[in-house]
Protein backbone atom coordinates (compact mmCIF):
# COMPACT_ATOMS: atom_id res chain seq x y z
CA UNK A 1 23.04 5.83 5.58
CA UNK A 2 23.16 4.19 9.01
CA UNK A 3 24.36 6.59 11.94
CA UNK A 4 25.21 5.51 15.30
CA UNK A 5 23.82 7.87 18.13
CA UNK A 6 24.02 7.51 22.29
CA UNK A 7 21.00 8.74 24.03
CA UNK A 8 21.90 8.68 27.63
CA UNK A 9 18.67 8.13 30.05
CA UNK A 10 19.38 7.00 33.67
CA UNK A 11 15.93 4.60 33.78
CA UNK A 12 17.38 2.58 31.00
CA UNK A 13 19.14 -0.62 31.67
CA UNK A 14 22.52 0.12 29.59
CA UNK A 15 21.54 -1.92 26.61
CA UNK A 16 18.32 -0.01 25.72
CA UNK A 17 20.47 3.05 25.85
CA UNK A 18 22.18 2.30 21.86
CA UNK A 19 19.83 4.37 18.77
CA UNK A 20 20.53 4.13 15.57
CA UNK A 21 19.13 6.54 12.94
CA UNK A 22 18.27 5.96 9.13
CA UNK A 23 18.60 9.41 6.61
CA UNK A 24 16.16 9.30 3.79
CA UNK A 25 16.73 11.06 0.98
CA UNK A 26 13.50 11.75 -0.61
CA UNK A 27 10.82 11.63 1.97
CA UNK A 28 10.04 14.39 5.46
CA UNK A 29 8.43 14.23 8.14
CA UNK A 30 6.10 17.29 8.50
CA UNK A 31 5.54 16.60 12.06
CA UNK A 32 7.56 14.69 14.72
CA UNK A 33 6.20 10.78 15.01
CA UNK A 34 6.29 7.79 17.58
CA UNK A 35 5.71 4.41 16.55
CA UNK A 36 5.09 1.62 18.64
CA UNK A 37 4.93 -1.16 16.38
CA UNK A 38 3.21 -4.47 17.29
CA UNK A 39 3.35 -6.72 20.25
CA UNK A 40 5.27 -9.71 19.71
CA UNK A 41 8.37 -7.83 18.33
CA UNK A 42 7.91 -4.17 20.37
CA UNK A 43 10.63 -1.89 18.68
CA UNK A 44 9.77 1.91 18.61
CA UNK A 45 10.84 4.93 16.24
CA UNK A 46 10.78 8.30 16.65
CA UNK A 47 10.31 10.03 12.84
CA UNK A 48 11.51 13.63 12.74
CA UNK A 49 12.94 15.64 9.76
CA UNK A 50 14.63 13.39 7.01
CA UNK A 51 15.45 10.63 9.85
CA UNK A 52 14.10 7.72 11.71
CA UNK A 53 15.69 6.88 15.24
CA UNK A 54 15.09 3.50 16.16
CA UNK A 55 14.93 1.56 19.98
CA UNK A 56 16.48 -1.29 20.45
CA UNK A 57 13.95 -4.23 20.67
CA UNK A 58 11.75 -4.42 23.68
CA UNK A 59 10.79 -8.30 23.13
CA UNK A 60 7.45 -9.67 23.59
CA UNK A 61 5.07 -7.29 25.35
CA UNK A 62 2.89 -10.10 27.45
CA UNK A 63 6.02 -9.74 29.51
CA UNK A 64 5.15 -6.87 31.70
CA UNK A 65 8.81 -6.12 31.96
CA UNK A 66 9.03 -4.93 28.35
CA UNK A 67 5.90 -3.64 28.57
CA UNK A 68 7.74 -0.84 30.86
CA UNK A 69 11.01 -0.86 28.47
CA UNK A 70 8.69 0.23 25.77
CA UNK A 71 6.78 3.33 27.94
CA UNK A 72 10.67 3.80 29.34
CA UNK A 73 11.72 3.92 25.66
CA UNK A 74 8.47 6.31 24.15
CA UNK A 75 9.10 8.39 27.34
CA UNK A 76 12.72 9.26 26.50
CA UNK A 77 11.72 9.74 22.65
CA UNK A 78 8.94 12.35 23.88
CA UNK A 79 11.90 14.17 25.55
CA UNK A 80 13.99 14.53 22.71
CA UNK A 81 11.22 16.63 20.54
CA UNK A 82 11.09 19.86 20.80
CA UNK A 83 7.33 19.84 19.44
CA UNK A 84 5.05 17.84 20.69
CA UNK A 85 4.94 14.34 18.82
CA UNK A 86 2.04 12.60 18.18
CA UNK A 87 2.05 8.53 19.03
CA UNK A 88 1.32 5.84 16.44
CA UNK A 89 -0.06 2.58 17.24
CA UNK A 90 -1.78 -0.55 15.69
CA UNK A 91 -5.06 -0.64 15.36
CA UNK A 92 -5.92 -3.62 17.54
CA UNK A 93 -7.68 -2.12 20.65
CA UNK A 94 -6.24 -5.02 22.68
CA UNK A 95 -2.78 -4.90 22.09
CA UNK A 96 -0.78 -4.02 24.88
CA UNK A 97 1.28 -1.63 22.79
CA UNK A 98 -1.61 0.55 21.71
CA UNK A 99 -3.01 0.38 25.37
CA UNK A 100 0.57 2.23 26.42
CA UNK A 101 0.27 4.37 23.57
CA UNK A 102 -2.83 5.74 25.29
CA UNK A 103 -2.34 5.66 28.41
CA UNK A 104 1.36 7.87 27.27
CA UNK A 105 -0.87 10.39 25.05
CA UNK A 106 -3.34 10.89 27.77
CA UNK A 107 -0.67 11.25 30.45
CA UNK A 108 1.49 14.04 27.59
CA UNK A 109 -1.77 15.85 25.99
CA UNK A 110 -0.44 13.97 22.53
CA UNK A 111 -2.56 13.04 19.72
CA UNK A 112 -2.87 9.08 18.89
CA UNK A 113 -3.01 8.07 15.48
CA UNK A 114 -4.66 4.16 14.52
CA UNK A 115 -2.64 2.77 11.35
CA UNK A 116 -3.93 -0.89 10.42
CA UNK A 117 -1.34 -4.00 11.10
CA UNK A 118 -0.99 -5.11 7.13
CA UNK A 119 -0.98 -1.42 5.73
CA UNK A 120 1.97 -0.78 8.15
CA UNK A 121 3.88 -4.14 6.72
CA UNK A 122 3.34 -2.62 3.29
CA UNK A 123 4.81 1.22 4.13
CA UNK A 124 7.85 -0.23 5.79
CA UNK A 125 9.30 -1.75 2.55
CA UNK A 126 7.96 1.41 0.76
CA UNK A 127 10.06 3.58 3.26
CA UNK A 128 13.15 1.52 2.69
CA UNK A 129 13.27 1.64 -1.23
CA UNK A 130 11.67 5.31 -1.03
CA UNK A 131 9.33 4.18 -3.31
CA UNK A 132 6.56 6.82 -3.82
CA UNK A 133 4.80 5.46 -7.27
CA UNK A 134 1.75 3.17 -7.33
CA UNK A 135 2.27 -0.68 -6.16
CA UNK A 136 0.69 -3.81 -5.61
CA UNK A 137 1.57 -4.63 -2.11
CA UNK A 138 1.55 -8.31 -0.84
CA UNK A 139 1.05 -8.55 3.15
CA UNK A 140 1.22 -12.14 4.27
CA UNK A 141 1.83 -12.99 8.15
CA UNK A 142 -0.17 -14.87 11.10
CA UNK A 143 -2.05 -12.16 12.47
CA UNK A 144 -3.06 -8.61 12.57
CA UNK A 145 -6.08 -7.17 12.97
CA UNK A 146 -8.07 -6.06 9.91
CA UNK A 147 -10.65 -2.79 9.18
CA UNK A 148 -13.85 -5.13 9.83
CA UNK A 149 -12.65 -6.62 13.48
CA UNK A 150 -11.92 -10.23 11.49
CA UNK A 151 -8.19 -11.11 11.87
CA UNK A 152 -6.13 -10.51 8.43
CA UNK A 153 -2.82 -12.14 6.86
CA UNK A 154 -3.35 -12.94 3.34
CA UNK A 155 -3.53 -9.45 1.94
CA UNK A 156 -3.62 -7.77 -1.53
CA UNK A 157 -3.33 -3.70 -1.57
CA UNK A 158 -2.96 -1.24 -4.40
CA UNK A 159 -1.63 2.37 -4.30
CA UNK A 160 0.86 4.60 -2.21
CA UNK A 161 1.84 5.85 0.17
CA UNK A 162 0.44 9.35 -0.53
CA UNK A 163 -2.88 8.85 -1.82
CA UNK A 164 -3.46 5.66 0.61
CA UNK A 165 -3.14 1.41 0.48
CA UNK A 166 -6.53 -0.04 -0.73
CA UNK A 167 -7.42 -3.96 0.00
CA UNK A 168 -8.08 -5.73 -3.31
CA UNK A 169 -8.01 -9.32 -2.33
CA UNK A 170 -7.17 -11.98 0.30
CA UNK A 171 -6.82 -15.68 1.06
CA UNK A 172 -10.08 -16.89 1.55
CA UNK A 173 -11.26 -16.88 5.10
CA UNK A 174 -10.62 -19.89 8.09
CA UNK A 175 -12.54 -20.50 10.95
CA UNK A 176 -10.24 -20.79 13.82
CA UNK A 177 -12.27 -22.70 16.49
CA UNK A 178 -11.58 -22.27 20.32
CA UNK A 179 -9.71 -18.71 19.12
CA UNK A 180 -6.13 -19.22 20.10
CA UNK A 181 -6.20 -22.81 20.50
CA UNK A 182 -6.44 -23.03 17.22
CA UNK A 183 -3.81 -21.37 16.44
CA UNK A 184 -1.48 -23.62 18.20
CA UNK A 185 -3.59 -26.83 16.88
CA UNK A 186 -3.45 -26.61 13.09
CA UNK A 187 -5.63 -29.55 12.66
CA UNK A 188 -8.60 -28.30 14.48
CA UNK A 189 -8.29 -25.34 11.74
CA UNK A 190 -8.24 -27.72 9.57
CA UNK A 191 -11.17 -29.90 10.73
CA UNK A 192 -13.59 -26.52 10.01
CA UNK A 193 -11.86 -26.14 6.29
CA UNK A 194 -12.55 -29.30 5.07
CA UNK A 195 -16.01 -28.96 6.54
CA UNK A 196 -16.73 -25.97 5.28
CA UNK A 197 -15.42 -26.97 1.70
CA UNK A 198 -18.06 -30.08 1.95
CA UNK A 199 -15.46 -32.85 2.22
CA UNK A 200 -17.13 -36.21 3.50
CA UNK A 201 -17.51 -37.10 7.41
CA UNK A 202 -15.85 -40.65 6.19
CA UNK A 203 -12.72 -38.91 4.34
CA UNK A 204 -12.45 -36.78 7.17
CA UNK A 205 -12.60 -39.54 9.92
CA UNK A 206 -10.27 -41.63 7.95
CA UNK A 207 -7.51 -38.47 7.89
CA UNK A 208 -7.81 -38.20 11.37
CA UNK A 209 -7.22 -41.98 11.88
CA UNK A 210 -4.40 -41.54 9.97
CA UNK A 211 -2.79 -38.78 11.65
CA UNK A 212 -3.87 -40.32 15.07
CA UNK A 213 -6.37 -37.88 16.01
CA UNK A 214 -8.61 -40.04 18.38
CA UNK A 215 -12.43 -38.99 19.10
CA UNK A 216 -12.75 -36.21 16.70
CA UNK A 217 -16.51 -35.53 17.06
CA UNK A 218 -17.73 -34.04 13.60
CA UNK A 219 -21.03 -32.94 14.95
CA UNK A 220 -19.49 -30.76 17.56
CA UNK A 221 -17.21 -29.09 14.88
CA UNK A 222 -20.43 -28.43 12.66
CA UNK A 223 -23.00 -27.34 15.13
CA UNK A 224 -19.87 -24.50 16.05
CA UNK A 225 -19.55 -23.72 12.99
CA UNK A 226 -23.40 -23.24 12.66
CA UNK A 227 -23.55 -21.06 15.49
CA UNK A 228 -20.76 -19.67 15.24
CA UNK A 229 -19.62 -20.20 18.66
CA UNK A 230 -16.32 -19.03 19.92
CA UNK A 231 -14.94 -18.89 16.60
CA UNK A 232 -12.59 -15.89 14.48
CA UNK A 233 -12.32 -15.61 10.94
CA UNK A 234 -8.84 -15.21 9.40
CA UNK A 235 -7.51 -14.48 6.06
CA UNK A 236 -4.08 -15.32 7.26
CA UNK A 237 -1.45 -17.08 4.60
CA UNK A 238 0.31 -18.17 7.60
CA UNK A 239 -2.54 -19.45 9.27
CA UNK A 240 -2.76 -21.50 5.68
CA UNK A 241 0.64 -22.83 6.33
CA UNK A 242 -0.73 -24.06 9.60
CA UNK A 243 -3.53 -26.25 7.82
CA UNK A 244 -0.97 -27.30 5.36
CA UNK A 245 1.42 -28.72 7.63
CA UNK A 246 -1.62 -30.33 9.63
CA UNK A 247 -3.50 -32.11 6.64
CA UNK A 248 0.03 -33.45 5.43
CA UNK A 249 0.73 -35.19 8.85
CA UNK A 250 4.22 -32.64 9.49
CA UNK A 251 2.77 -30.70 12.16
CA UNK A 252 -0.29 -30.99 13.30
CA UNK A 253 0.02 -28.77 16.93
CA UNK A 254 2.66 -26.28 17.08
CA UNK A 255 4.69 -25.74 20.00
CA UNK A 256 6.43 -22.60 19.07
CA UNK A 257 5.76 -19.68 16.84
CA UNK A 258 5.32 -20.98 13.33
CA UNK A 259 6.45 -24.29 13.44
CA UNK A 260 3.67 -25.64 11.43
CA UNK A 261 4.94 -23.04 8.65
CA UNK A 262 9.04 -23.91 9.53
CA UNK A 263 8.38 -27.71 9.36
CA UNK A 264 6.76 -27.81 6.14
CA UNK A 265 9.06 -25.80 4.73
CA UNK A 266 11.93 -27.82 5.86
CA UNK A 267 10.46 -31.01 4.47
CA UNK A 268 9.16 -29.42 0.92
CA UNK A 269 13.04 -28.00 0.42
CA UNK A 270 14.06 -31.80 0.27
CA UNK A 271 11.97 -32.55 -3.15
CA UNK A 272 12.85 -31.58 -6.44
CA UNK A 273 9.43 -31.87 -8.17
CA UNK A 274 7.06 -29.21 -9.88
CA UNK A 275 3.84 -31.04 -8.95
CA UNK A 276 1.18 -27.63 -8.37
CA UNK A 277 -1.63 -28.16 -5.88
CA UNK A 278 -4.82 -26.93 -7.00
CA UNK A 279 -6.28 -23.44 -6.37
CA UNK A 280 -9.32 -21.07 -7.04
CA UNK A 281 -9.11 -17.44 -7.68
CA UNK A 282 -13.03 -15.71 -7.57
CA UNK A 283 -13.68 -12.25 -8.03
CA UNK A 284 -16.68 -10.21 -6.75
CA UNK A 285 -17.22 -6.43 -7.02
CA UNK A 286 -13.34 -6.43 -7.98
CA UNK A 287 -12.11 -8.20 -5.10
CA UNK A 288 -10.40 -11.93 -5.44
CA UNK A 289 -9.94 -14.22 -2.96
CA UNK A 290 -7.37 -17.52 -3.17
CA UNK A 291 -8.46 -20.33 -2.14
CA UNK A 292 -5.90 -23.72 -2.16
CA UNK A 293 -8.45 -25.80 -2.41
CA UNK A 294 -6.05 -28.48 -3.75
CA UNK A 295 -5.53 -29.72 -0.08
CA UNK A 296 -8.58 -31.14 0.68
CA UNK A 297 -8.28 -33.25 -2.03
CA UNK A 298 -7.81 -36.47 0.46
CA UNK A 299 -7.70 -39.23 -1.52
CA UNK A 300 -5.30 -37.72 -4.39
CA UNK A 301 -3.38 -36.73 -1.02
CA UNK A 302 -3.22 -40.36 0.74
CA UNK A 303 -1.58 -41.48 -2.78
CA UNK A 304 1.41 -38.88 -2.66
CA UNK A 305 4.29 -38.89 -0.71
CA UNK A 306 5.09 -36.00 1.87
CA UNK A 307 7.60 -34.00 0.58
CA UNK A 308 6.10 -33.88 -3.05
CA UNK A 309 2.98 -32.67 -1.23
CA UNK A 310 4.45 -30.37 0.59
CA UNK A 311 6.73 -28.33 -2.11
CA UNK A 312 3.13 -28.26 -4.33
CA UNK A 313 1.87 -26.17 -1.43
CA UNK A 314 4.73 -23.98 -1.95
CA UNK A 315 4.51 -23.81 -5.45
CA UNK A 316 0.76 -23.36 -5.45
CA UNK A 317 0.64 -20.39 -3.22
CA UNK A 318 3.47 -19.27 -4.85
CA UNK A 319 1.23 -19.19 -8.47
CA UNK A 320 -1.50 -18.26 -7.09
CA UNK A 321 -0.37 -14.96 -5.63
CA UNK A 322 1.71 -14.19 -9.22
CA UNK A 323 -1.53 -14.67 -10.54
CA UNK A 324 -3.39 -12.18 -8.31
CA UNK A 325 -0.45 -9.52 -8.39
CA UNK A 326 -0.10 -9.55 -12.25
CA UNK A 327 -3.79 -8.93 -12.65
CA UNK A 328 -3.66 -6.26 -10.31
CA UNK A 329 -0.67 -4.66 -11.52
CA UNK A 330 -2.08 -4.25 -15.38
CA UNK A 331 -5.39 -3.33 -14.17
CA UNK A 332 -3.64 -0.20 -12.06
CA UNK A 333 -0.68 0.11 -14.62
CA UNK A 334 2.18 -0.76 -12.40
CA UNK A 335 5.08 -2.59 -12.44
CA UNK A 336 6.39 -2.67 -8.98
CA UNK A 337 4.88 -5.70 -6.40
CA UNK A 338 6.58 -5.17 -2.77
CA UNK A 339 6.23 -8.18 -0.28
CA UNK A 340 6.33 -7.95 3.62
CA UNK A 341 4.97 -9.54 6.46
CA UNK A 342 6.25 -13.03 8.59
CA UNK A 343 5.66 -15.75 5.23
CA UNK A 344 8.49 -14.00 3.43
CA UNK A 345 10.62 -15.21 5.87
CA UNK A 346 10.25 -18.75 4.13
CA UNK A 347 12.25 -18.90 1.41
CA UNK A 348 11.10 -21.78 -0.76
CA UNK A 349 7.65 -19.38 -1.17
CA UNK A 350 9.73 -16.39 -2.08
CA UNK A 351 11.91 -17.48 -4.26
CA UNK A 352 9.60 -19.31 -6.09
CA UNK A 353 7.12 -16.12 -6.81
CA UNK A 354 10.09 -13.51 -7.19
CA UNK A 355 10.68 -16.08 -10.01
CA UNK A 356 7.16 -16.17 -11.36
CA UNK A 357 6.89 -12.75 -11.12
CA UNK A 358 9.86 -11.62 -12.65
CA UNK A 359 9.27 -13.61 -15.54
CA UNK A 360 6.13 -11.79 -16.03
CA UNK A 361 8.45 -8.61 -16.46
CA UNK A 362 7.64 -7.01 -13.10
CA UNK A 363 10.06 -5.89 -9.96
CA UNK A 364 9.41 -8.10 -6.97
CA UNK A 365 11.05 -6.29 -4.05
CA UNK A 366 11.66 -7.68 -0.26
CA UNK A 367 13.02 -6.18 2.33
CA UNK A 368 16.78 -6.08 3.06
CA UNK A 369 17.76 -3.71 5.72
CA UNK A 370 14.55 -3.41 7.52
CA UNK A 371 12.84 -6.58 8.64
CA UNK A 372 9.40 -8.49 6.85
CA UNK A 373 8.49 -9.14 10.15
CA UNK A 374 6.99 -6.97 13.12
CA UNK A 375 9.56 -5.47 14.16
CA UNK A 376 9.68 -3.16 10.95
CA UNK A 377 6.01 -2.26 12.02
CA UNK A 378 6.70 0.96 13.36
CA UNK A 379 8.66 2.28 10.66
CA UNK A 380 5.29 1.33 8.25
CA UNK A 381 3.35 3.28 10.72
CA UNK A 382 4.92 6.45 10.64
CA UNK A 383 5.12 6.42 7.12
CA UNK A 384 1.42 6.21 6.98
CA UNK A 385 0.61 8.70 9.80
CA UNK A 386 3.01 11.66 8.09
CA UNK A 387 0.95 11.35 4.99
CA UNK A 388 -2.57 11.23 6.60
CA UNK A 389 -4.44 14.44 6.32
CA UNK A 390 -5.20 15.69 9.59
């Protein structure tokens, strides 16, 4: 049920004015809540009763600009309880959103409650199919910062929503060199993973030829990696996507957000083949981690055309997570896997493991009216915050 309301507010610019509001049928808030979702995609909620009241988006929050829509916005939501509410935020101490949210709770007397990035991705789908039985939860995006300060995006949870989202596995982890430089230059991500995974200088040198990489100096990349020197370690599927596109020549520095990921997709929807990449999946103490190792296979890559290349990605990740979920979801007795997070946005991925998985008799569910990407963030963290015991 989708209800129109007007919430008039003379410090908002006309077009932040518009709320909608979403009825739920079988869940209630006990207490009235404030998300403030993530940075990149600022949207906030306000969770009272059986509804959720949504802002209109406030954009990208390095913009200063929307950094005031979004206290403008959280302001006007405080003034429309009529007990006090308490504020929800991510738990990255840097983002600007969770700065605001305590600089607003200090400023209001309000309680702030932390809710991790990939947990919130997970409760958002959860809130829009109501689910309330136990799930395996796949959270796959770029970014968001994880329980033990390295950056997650590849993640594997088990439970619900009222007894809590447990971690059970992940992409194995990525050095990203230089910190967000990396990020924008896939191949330098790259340059550490084949390192790290003991590919030779020569095969390595010769790739970089190749791709026209000019004075790539090995020795700097290892003694970094050694010391660990201005370096972040990611689990991220979409930072994955990034070394993908990279050691297949598509994209090897992004200019805009996920391009690396967009390109490679593009070219891998072009082929018709059901060549699978290799992949490992280790378990220790009951947690997994995937690792694709299939793409540092240079020379068996240098013999392949692109496009084959890069739909065995696809299909590779694609396995590998159907793997991971159906061995999770007999070990906990479930039959329900959820997605959410920025990589369901590619379509060639999900369609390919809603395929795999439903073969294996289970329910893949994706989202439909809320988003997969951060944007729905704030819905996921109120959800999480009304069942927390306080």
């Amino acid at each position: 049920m989708l209800d129109e309301y007007k919430w008039s507010n003379s410090d908002f610019e006309e077009r932040h004015d518009m709320i909608t509001a979403h009825q739920f049928k079988n869940f209630w808030f006990q207490k009235n809540l404030i998300g403030l979702g993530g940075d990149i995609k600022s949207k906030a909620v306000l969770a009272k009763e059986k509804f959720i009241y949504f802002g209109t988006d406030n954009g990208d929050l390095a913009d200063p600009d929307h950094q005031e829509l979004l206290l403008l916005q959280v302001e006007n939501m405080i003034h429309r309880c009529s007990d006090k509410p308490s504020l929800v935020c991510d738990k990255h101490p840097f983002y600007y959103s969770s700065q605001i949210a305590y600089d607003i709770a200090k400023d209001h007397n309000l309680d702030v409650i932390v809710v991790q990035h990939h947990r919130a991705h997970i409760a958002s789908i959860l809130a829009e199919y109501e689910i309330k039985g136990p799930i395996v939860g796949l959270s796959f995006d770029g970014t968001g910062y994880g329980d033990d300060g390295t950056i997650w995006g590849g993640e594997f949870f088990i439970g619900d929503l009222q007894k809590g989202l447990t971690r059970a596995g992940a992409f194995a982890p990525l050095n990203l060199l230089g910190g967000d430089k990396a990020v924008r230059d896939g191949y330098r991500i790259a340059i550490s993973a084949m390192i790290e995974r003991g590919v030779k200088d020569s095969s390595i040198l010769a790739w970089a030829s190749r791709m026209g990489l000019k004075d790539i100096n090995l020795s700097m990349y290892k003694k970094a990696l050694q010391l660990k020197l201005n370096q972040v370690s990611t689990s991220s599927l979409g930072r994955w996507f990034d070394v993908a596109s990279a050691i297949l020549g598509v994209c090897l520095s992004s200019k805009a957000d996920a391009q690396a990921a967009i390109d490679l997709e593009k070219i891998a929807a072009s082929e018709s083949s059901d060549i699978v990449l290799d992949y490992t999946i280790t378990q220790q103490n009951g947690f997994f981690l995937i690792d694709p190792i299939g793409l540092f296979d240079l020379d068996r890559i240098v013999s392949m055309d692109t496009p084959k290349l890069a739909r065995g990605f696809h299909l590779s990740i694609a396995k590998a997570v159907a793997q991971a979920a159906l061995s999770l979801a007999e070990f906990y007795q479930t039959h329900t896997i959820v997605g959410s997070g920025g990589c369901f946005f590619n379509r060639l991925f999900s369609n390919e493991l809603k395929r795999l998985l439903e073969k294996d008799g289970l329910v893949f569910l994706l989202p439909k009216k809320f988003s997969p990407g951060d944007d729905a963030l704030s819905i996921g963290q109120v959800f999480i915050a009304n069942f927390m015991k306080d």
